[in-house]
N, C-alpha and C. Protein backbone atom coordinates (compact mmCIF):
# COMPACT_ATOMS: atom_id res chain seq x y z
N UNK A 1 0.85 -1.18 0.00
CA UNK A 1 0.00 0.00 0.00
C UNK A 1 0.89 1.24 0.00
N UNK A 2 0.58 1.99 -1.02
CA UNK A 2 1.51 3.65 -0.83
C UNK A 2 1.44 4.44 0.23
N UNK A 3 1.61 5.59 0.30
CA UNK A 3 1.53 6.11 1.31
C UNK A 3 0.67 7.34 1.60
N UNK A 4 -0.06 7.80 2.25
CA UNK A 4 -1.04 8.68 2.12
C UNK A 4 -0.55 10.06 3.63
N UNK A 5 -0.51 11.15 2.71
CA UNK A 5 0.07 12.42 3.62
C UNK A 5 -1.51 13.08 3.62
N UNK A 6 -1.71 13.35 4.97
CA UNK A 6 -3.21 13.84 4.50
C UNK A 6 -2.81 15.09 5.55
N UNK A 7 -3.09 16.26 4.54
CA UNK A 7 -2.84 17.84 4.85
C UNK A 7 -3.80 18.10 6.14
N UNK A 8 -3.77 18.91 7.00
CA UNK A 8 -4.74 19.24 7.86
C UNK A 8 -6.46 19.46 7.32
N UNK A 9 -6.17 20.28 6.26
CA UNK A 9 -7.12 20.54 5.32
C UNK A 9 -8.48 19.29 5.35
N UNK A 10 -7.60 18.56 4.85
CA UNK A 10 -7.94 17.45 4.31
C UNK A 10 -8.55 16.94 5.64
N UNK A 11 -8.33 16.51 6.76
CA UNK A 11 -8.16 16.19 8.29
C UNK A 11 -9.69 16.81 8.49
N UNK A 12 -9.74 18.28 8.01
CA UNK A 12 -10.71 18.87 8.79
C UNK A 12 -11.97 18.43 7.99
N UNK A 13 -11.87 18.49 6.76
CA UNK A 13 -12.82 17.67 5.93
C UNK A 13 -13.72 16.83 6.19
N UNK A 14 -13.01 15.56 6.42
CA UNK A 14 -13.47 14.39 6.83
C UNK A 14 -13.69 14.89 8.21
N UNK A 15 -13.11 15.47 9.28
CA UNK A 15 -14.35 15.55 10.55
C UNK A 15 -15.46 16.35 10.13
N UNK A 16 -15.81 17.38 9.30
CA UNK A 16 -17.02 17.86 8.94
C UNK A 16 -17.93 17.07 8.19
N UNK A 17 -17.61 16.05 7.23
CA UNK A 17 -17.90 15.12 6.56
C UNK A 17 -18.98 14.15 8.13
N UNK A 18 -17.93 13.55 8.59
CA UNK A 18 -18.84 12.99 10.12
C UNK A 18 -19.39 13.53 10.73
N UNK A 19 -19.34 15.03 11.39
CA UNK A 19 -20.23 16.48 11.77
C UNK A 19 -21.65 15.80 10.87
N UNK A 20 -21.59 16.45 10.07
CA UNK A 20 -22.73 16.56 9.28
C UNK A 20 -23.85 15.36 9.15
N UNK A 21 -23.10 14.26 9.00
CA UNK A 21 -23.74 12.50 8.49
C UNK A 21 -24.54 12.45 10.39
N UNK A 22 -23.58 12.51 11.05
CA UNK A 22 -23.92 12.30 12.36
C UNK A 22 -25.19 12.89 13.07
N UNK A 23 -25.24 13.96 13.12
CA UNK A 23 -26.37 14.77 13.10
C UNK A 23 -27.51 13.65 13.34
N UNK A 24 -27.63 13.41 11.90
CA UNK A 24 -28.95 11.79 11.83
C UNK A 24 -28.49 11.09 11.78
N UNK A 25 -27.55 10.23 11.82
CA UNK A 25 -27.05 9.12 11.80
C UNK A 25 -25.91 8.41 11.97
N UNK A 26 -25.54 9.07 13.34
CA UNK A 26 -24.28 8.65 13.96
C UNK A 26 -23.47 7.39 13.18
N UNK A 27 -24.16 6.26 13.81
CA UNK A 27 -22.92 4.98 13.05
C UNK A 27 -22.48 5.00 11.67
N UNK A 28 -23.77 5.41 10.63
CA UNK A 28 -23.52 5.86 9.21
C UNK A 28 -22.39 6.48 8.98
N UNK A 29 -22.34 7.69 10.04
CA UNK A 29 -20.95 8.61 10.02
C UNK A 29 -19.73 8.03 10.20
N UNK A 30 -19.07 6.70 11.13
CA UNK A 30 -18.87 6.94 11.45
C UNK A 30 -18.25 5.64 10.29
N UNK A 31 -19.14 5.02 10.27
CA UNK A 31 -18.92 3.83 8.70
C UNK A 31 -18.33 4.54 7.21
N UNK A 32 -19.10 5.64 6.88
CA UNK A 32 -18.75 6.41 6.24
C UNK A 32 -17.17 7.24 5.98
N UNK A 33 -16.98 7.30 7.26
CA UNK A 33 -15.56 8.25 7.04
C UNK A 33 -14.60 7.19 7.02
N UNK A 34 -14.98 5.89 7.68
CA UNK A 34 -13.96 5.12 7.30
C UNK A 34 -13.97 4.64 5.54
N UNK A 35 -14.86 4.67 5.72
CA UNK A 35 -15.07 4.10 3.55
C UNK A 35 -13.88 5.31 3.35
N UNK A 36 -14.59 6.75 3.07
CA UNK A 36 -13.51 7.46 2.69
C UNK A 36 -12.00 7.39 3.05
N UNK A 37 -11.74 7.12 4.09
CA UNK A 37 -10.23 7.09 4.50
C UNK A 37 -9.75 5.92 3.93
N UNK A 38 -10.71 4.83 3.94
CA UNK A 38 -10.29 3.58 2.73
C UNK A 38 -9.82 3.61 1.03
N UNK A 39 -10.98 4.86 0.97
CA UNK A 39 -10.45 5.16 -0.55
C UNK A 39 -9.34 5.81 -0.98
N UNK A 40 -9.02 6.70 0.18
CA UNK A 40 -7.40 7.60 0.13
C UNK A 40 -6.11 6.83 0.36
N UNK A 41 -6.81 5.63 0.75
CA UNK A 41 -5.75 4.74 0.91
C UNK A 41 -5.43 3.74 -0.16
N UNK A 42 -6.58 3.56 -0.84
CA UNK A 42 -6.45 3.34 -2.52
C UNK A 42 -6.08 3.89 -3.73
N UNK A 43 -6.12 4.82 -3.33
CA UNK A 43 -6.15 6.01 -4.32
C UNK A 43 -4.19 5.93 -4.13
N UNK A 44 -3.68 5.74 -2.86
CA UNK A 44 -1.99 5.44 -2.63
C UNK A 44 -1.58 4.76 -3.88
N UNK A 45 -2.27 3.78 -4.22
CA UNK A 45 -1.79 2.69 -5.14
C UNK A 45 -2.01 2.88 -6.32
N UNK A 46 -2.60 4.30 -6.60
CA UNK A 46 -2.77 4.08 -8.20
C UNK A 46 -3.03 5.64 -7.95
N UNK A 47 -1.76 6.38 -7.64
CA UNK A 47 -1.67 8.03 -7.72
C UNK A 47 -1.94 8.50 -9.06
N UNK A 48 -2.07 7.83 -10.42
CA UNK A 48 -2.54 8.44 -11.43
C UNK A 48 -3.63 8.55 -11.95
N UNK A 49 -4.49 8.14 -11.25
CA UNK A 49 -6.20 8.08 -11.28
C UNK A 49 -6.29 9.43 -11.08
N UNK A 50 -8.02 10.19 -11.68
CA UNK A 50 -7.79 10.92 -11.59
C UNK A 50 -7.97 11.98 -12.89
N UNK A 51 -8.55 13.06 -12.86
CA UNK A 51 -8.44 14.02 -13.42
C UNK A 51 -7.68 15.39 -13.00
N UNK A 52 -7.16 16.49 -14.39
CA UNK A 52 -6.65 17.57 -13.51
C UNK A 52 -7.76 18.59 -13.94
N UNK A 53 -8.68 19.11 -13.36
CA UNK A 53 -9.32 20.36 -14.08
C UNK A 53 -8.78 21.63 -12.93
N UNK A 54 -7.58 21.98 -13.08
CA UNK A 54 -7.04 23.28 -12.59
C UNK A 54 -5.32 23.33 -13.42
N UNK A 55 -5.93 24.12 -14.48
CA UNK A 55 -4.63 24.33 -15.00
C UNK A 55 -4.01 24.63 -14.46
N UNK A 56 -4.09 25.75 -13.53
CA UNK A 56 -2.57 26.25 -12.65
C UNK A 56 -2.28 25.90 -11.76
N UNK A 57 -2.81 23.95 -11.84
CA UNK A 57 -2.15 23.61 -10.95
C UNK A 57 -2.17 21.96 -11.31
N UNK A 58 -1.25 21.87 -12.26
CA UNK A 58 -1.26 20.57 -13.06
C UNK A 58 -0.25 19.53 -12.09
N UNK A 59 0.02 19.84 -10.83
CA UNK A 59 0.41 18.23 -10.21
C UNK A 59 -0.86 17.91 -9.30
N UNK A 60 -2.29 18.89 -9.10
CA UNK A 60 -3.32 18.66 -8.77
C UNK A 60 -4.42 17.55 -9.21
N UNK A 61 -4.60 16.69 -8.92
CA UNK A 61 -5.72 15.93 -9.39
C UNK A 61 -6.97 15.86 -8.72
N UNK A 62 -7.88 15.16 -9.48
CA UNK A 62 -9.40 14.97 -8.59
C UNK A 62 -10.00 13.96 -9.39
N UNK A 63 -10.18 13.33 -7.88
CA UNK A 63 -10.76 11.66 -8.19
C UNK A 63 -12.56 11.64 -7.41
N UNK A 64 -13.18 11.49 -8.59
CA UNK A 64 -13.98 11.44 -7.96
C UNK A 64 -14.86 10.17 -7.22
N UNK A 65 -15.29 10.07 -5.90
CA UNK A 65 -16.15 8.84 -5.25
C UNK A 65 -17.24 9.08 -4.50
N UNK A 66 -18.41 8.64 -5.33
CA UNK A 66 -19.97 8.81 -4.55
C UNK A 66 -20.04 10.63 -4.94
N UNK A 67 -20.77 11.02 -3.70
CA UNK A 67 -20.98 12.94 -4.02
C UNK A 67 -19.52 13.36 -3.35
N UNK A 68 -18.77 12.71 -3.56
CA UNK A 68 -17.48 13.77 -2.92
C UNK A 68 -16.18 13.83 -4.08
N UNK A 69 -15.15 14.85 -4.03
CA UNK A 69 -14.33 14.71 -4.67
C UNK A 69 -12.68 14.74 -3.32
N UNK A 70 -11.74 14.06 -4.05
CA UNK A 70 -10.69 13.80 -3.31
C UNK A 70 -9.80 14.59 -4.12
N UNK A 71 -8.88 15.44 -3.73
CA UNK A 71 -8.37 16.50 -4.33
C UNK A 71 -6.82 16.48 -3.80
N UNK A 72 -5.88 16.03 -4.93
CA UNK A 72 -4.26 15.31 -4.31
C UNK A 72 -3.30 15.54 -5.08
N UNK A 73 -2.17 15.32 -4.49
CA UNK A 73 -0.87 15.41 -5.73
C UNK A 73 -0.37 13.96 -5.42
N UNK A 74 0.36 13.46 -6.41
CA UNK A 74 0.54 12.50 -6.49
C UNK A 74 1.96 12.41 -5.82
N UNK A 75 2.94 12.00 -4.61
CA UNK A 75 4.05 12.25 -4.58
C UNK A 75 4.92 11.61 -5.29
N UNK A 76 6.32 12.62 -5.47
CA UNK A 76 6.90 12.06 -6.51
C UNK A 76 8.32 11.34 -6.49
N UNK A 77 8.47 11.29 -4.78
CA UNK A 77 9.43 10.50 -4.35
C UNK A 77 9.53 8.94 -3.99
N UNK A 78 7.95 8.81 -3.47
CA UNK A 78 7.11 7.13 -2.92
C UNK A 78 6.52 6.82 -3.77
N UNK A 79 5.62 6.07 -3.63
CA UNK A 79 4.44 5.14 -3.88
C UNK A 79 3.09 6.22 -3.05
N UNK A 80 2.64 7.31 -3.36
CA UNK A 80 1.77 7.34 -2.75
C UNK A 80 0.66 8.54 -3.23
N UNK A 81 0.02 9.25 -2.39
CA UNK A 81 -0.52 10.74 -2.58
C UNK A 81 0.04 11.50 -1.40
N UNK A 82 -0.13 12.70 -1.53
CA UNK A 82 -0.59 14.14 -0.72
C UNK A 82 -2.02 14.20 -0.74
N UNK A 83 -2.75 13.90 0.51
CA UNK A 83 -4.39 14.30 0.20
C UNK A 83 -4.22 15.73 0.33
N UNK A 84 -4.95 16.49 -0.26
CA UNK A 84 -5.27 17.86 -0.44
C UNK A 84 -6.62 18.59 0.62
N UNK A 85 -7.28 17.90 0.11
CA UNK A 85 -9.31 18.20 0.83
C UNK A 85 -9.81 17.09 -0.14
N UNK A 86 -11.18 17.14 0.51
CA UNK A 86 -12.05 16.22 0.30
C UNK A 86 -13.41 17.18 0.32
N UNK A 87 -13.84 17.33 -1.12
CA UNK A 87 -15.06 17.92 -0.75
C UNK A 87 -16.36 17.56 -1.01
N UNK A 88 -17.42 18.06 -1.17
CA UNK A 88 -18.82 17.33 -1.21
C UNK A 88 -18.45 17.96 -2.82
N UNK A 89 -19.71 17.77 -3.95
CA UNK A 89 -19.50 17.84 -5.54
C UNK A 89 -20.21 19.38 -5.65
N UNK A 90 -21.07 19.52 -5.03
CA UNK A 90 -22.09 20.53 -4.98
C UNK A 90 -21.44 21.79 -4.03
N UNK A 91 -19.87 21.45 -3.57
CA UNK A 91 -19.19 22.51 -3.03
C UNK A 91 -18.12 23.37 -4.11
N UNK A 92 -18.07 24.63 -4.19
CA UNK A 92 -17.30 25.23 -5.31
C UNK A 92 -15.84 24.96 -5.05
N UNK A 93 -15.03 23.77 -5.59
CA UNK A 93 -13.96 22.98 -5.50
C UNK A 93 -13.17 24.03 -6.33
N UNK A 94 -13.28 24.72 -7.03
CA UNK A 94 -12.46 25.26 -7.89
C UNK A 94 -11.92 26.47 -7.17
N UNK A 95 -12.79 27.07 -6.61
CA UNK A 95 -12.56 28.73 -5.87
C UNK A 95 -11.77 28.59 -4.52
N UNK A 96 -12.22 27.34 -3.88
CA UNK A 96 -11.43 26.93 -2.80
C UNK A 96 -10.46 27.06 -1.99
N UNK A 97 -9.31 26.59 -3.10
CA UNK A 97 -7.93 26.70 -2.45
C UNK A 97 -7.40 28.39 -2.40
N UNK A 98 -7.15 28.18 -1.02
CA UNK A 98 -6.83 29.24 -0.16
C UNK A 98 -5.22 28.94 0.45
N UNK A 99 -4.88 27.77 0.70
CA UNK A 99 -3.45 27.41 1.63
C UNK A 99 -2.66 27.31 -0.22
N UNK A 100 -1.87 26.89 0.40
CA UNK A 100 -0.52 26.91 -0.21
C UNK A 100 -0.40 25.23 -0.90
N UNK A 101 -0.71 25.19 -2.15
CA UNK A 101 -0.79 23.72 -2.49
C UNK A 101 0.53 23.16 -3.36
């Protein structure tokens, strides 16, 4: 399995991701964030999956799973990713980035 760097960003994501699910449906949430943290951990093994729609920022990708998108660079020293954020589809992913990617 590669290796998965997951930015704070990214960190805070997925606890809002469980925030939200939890609300109504605690265990769902809690099943849920592990699926996702499963997929970032897949996503290790095959860092070229993936689309780039941000030209100015072409080591950026986005993979999309279910209503969310996973938003990463692929690192270029391991076997792995940089998770970036994780957002819902219906969130403006493009306007977003604010930190330093």
């Amino acid at each position: 399995m590669g290796k998965v760097v997951w930015r704070q960003a990214a960190i805070d994501d997925l606890d809002k991701i469980y925030d939200y699910i939890a609300q109504d449906a605690p265990a769902r949430a809690a099943s849920f964030a592990d699926e996702l943290t499963k997929k970032a951990n897949d996503l290790s093994d095959f860092s070229q999956l993936g689309q780039n729609y941000l030209p100015n920022l072409p080591s950026v990708r986005i993979f999309p799973y279910k209503n969310y998108l996973f938003i990463f660079k692929p690192l270029s020293s391991t076997k792995g990713i940089e998770l970036l954020r994780i957002f819902h589809g219906a969130q403006d992913y493009l306007n977003a980035f604010t930190d330093d990617l």
